[in-house]
N, C-alpha and C. Protein backbone atom coordinates (compact mmCIF):
# COMPACT_ATOMS: atom_id res chain seq x y z
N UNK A 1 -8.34 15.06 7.21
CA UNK A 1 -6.90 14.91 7.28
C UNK A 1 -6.50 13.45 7.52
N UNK A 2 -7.22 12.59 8.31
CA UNK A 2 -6.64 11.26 8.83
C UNK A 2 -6.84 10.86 7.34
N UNK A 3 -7.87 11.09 6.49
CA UNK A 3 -8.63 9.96 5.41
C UNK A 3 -6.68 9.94 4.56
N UNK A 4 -6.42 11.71 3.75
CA UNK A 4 -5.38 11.92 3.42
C UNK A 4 -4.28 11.05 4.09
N UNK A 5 -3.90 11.27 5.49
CA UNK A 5 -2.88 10.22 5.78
C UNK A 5 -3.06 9.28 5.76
N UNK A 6 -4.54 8.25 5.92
CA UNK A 6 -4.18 7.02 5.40
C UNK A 6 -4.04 6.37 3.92
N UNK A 7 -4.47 7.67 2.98
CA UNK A 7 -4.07 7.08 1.60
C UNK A 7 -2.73 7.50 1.63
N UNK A 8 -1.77 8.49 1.73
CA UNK A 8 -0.55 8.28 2.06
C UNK A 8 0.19 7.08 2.54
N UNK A 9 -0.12 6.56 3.63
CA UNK A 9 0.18 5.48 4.02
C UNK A 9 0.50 4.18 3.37
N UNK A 10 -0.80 3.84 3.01
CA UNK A 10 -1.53 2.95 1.75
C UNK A 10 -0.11 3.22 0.61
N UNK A 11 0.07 4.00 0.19
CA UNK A 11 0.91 4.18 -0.96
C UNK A 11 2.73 4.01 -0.73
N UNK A 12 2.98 4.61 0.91
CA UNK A 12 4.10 3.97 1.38
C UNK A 12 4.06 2.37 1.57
N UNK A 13 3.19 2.00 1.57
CA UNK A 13 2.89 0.40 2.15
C UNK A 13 3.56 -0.42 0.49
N UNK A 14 3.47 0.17 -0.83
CA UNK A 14 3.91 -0.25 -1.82
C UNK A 14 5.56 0.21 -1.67
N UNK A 15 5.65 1.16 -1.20
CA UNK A 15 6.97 1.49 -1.51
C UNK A 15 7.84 0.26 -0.79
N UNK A 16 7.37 0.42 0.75
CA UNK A 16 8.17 -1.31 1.33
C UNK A 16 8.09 -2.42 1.17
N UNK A 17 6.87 -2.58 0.40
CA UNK A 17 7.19 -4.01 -0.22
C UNK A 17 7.85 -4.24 -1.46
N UNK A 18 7.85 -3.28 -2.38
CA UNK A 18 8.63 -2.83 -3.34
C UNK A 18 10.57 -3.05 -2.72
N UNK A 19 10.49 -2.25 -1.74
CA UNK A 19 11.72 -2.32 -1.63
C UNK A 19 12.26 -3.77 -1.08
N UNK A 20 11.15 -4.23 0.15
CA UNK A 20 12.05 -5.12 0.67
C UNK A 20 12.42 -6.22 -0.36
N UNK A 21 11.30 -6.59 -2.09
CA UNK A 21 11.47 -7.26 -2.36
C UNK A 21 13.38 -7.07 -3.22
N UNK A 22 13.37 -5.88 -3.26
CA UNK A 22 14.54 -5.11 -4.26
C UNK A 22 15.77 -5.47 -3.11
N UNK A 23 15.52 -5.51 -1.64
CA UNK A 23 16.57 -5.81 -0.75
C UNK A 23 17.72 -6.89 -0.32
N UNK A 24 16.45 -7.90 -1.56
CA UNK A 24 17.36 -9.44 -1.40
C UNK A 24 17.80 -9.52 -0.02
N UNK A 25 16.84 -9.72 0.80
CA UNK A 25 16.81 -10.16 2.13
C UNK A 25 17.78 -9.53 3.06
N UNK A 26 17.32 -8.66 2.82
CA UNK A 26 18.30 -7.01 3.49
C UNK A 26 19.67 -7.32 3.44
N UNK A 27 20.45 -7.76 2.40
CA UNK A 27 21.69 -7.91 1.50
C UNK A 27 22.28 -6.49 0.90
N UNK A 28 21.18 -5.81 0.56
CA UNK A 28 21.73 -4.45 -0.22
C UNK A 28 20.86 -3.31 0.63
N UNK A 29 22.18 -2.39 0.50
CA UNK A 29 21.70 -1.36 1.44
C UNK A 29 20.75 -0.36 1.50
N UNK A 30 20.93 0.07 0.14
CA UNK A 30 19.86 1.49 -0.30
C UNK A 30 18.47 0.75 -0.37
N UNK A 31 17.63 -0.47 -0.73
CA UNK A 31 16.83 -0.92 -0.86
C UNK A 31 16.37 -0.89 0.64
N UNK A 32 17.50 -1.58 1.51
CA UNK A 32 17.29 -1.76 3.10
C UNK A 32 16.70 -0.91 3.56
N UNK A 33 17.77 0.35 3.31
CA UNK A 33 17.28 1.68 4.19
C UNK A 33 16.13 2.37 3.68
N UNK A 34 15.43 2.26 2.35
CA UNK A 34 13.91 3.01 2.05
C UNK A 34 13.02 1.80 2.47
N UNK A 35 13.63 0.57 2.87
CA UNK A 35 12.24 0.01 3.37
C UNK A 35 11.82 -0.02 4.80
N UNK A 36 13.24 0.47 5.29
CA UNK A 36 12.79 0.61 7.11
C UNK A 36 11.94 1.93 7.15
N UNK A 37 12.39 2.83 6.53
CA UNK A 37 12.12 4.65 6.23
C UNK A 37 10.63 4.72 6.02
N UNK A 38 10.08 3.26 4.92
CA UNK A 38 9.06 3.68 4.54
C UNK A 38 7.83 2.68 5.33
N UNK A 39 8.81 1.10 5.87
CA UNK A 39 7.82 0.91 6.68
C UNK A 39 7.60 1.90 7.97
N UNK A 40 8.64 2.30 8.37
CA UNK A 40 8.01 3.17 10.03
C UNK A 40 7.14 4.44 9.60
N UNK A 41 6.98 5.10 8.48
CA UNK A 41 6.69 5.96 7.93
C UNK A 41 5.49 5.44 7.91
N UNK A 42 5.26 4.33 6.92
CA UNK A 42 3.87 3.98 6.52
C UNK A 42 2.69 3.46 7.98
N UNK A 43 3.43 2.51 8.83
CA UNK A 43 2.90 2.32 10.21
C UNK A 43 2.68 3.19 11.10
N UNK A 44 3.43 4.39 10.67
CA UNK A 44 3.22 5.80 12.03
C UNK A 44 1.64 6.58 11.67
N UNK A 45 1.66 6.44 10.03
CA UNK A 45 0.46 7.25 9.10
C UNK A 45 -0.52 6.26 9.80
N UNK A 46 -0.68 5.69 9.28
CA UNK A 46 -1.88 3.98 9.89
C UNK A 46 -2.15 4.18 11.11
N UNK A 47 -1.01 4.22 12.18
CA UNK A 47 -1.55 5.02 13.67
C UNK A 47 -1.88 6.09 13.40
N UNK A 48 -1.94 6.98 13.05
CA UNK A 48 -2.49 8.36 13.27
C UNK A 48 -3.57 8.13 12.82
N UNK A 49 -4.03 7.37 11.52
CA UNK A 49 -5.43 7.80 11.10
C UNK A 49 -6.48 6.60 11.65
N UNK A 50 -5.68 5.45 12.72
CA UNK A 50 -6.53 5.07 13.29
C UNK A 50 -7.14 5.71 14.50
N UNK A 51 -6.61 6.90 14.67
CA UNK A 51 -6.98 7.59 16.06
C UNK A 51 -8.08 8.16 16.00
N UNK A 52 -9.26 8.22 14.52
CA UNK A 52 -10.16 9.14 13.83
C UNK A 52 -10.89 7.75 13.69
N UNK A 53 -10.49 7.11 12.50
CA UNK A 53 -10.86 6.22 11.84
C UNK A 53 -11.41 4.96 12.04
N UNK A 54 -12.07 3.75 12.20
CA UNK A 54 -11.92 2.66 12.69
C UNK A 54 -11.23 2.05 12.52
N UNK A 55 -10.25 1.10 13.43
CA UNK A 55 -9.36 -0.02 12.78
C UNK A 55 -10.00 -0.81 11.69
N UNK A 56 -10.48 -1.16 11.37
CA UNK A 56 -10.84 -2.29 10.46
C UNK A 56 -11.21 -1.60 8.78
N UNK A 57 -11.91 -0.95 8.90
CA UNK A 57 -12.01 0.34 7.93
C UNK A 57 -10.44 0.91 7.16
N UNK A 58 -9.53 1.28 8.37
CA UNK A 58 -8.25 1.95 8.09
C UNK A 58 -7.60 0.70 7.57
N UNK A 59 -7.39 -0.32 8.68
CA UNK A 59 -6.84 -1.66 7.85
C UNK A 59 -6.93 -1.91 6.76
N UNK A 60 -8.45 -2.23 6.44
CA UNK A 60 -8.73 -2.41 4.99
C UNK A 60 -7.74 -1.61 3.66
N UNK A 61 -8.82 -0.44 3.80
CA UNK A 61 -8.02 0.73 3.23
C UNK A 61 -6.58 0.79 2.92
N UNK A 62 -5.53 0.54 3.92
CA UNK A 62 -4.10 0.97 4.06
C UNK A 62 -3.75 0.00 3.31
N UNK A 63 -4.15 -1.73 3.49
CA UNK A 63 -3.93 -2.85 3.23
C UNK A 63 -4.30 -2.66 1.15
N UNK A 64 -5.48 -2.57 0.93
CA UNK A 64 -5.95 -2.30 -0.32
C UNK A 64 -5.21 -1.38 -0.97
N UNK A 65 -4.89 -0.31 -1.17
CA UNK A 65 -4.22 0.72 -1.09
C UNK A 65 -2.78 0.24 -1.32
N UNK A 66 -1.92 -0.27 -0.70
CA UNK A 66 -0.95 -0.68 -1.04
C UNK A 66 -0.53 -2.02 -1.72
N UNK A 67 -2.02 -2.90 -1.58
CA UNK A 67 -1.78 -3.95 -2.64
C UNK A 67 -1.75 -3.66 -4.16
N UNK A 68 -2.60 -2.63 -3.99
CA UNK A 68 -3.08 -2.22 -5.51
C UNK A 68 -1.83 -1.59 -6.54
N UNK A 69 -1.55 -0.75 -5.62
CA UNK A 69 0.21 -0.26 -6.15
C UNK A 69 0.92 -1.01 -6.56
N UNK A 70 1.36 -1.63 -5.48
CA UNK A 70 2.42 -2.82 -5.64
C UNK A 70 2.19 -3.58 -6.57
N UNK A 71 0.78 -4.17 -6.71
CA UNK A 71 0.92 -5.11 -8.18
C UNK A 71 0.84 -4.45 -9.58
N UNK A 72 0.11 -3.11 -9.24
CA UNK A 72 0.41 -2.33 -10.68
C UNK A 72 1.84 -1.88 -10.76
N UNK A 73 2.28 -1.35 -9.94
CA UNK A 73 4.11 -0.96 -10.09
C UNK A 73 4.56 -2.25 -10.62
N UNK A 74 4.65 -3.52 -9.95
CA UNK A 74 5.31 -4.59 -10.07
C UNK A 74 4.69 -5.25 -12.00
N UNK A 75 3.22 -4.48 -12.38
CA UNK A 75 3.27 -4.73 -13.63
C UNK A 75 4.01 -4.05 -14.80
N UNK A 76 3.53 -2.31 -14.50
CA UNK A 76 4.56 -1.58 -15.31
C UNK A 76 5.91 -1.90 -15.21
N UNK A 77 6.48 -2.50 -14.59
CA UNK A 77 8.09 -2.57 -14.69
C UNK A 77 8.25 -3.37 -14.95
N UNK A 78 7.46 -4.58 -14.81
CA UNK A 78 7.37 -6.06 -15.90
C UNK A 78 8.43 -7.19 -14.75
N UNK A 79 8.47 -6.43 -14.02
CA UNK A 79 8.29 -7.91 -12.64
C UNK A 79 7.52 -9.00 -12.40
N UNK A 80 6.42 -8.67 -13.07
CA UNK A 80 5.02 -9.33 -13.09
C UNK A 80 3.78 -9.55 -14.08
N UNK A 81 3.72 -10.19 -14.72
CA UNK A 81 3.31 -10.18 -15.85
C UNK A 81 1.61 -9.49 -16.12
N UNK A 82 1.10 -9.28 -16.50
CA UNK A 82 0.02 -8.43 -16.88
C UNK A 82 -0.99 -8.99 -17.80
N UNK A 83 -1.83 -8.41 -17.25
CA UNK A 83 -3.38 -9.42 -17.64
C UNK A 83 -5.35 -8.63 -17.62
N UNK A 84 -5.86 -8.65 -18.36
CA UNK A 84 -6.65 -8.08 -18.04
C UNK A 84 -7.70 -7.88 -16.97
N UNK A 85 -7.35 -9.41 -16.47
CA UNK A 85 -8.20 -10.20 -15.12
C UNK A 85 -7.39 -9.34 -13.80
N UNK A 86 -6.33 -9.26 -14.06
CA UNK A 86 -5.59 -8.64 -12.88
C UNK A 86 -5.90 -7.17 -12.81
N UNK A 87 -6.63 -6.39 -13.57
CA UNK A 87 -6.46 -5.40 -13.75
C UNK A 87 -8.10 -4.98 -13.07
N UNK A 88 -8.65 -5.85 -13.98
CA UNK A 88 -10.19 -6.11 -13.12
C UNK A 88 -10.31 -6.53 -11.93
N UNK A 89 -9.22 -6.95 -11.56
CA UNK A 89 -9.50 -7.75 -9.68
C UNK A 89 -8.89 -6.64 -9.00
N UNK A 90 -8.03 -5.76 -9.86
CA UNK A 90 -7.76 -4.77 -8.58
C UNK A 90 -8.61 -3.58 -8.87
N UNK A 91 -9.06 -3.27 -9.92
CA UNK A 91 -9.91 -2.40 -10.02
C UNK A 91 -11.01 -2.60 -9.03
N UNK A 92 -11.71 -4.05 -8.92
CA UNK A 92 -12.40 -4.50 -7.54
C UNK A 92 -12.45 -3.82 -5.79
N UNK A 93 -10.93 -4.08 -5.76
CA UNK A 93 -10.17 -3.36 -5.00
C UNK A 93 -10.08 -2.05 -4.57
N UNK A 94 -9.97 -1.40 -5.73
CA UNK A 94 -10.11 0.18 -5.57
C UNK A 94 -11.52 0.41 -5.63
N UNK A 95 -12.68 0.22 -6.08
CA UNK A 95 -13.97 -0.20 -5.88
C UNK A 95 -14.29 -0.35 -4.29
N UNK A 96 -13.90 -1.32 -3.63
CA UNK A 96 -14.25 -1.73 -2.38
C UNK A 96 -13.22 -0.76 -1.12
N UNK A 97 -12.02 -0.54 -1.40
CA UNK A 97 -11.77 1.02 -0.94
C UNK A 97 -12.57 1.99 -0.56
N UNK A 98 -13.06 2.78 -2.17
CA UNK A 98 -14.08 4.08 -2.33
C UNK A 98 -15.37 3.32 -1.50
N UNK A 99 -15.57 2.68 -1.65
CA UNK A 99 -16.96 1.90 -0.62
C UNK A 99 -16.66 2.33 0.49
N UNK A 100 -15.68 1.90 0.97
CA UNK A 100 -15.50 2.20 2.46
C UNK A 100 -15.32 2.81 3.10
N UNK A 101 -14.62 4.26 2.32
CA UNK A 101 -15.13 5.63 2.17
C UNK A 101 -16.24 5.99 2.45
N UNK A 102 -16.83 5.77 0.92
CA UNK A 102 -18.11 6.11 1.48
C UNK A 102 -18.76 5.89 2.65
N UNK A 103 -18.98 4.67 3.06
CA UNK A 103 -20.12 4.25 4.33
C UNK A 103 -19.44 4.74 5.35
N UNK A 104 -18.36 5.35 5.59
CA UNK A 104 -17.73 5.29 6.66
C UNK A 104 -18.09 7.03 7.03
C-alpha cells in the first residue's frame, strides 16, 4: 500500500508543478487552488509512505516520478519541445525508479 501511495504521490508532484507553472505566480486562481490541493495532497502521500519506506528510497522515487510526468506532460502539450535524447534520459529515470523498487 505505501509503494501505491507513493506512486500516487509522484504523479501529484506533476500535477503542482504543472500548475504552479500555469499560476503565473499565484496571479490566477483555479491554477492556484489545484496547486495548493495537490501540493498538500502530494506531501501528505510522501509522509505516509515514508512511515514504511526509507526516506531516501521514497525521495528518490516521489522526486523521479514526478519529474518524469512533468516533462512528458510539458512535451505532449508542446510547452517543451521534444527530442529523442529526452525521452531516453527519462526513460533512465523510470529505469532507476523500478531499480529501487526492486532492491528495496
Amino acid at each position: 500500500m505505501h509503494w501505491i501511495v507513493l506512486v500516487l504521490s509522484g504523479a501529484l508532484e506533476a500535477v503542482w508543478a504543472t500548475a504552479l507553472d500555469r499560476s503565473e505566480g499565484f496571479t490566477k486562481l483555479w491554477p492556484t487552488v489545484v496547486f495548493a490541493v495537490s501540493v498538500v495532497a502530494s506531501m501528505a502521500g510522501l509522509a505516509y509512505a515514508m512511515r514504511e519506506l526509507p526516506v531516501g528510497t521514497s525521495y528518490a522515487v516521489w522526486v523521479g516520478i514526478g519529474a518524469v510526468l512533468t516533462v512528458a506532460y510539458a512535451m505532449l502539450t508542446g510547452a517543451e519541445s521534444f527530442s529523442a535524447l529526452k525521452v531516453l534520459f527519462l526513460a533512465g529515470i523510470v529505469g532507476c525508479v523500478i531499480g529501487l523498487k526492486v532492491v528495496h
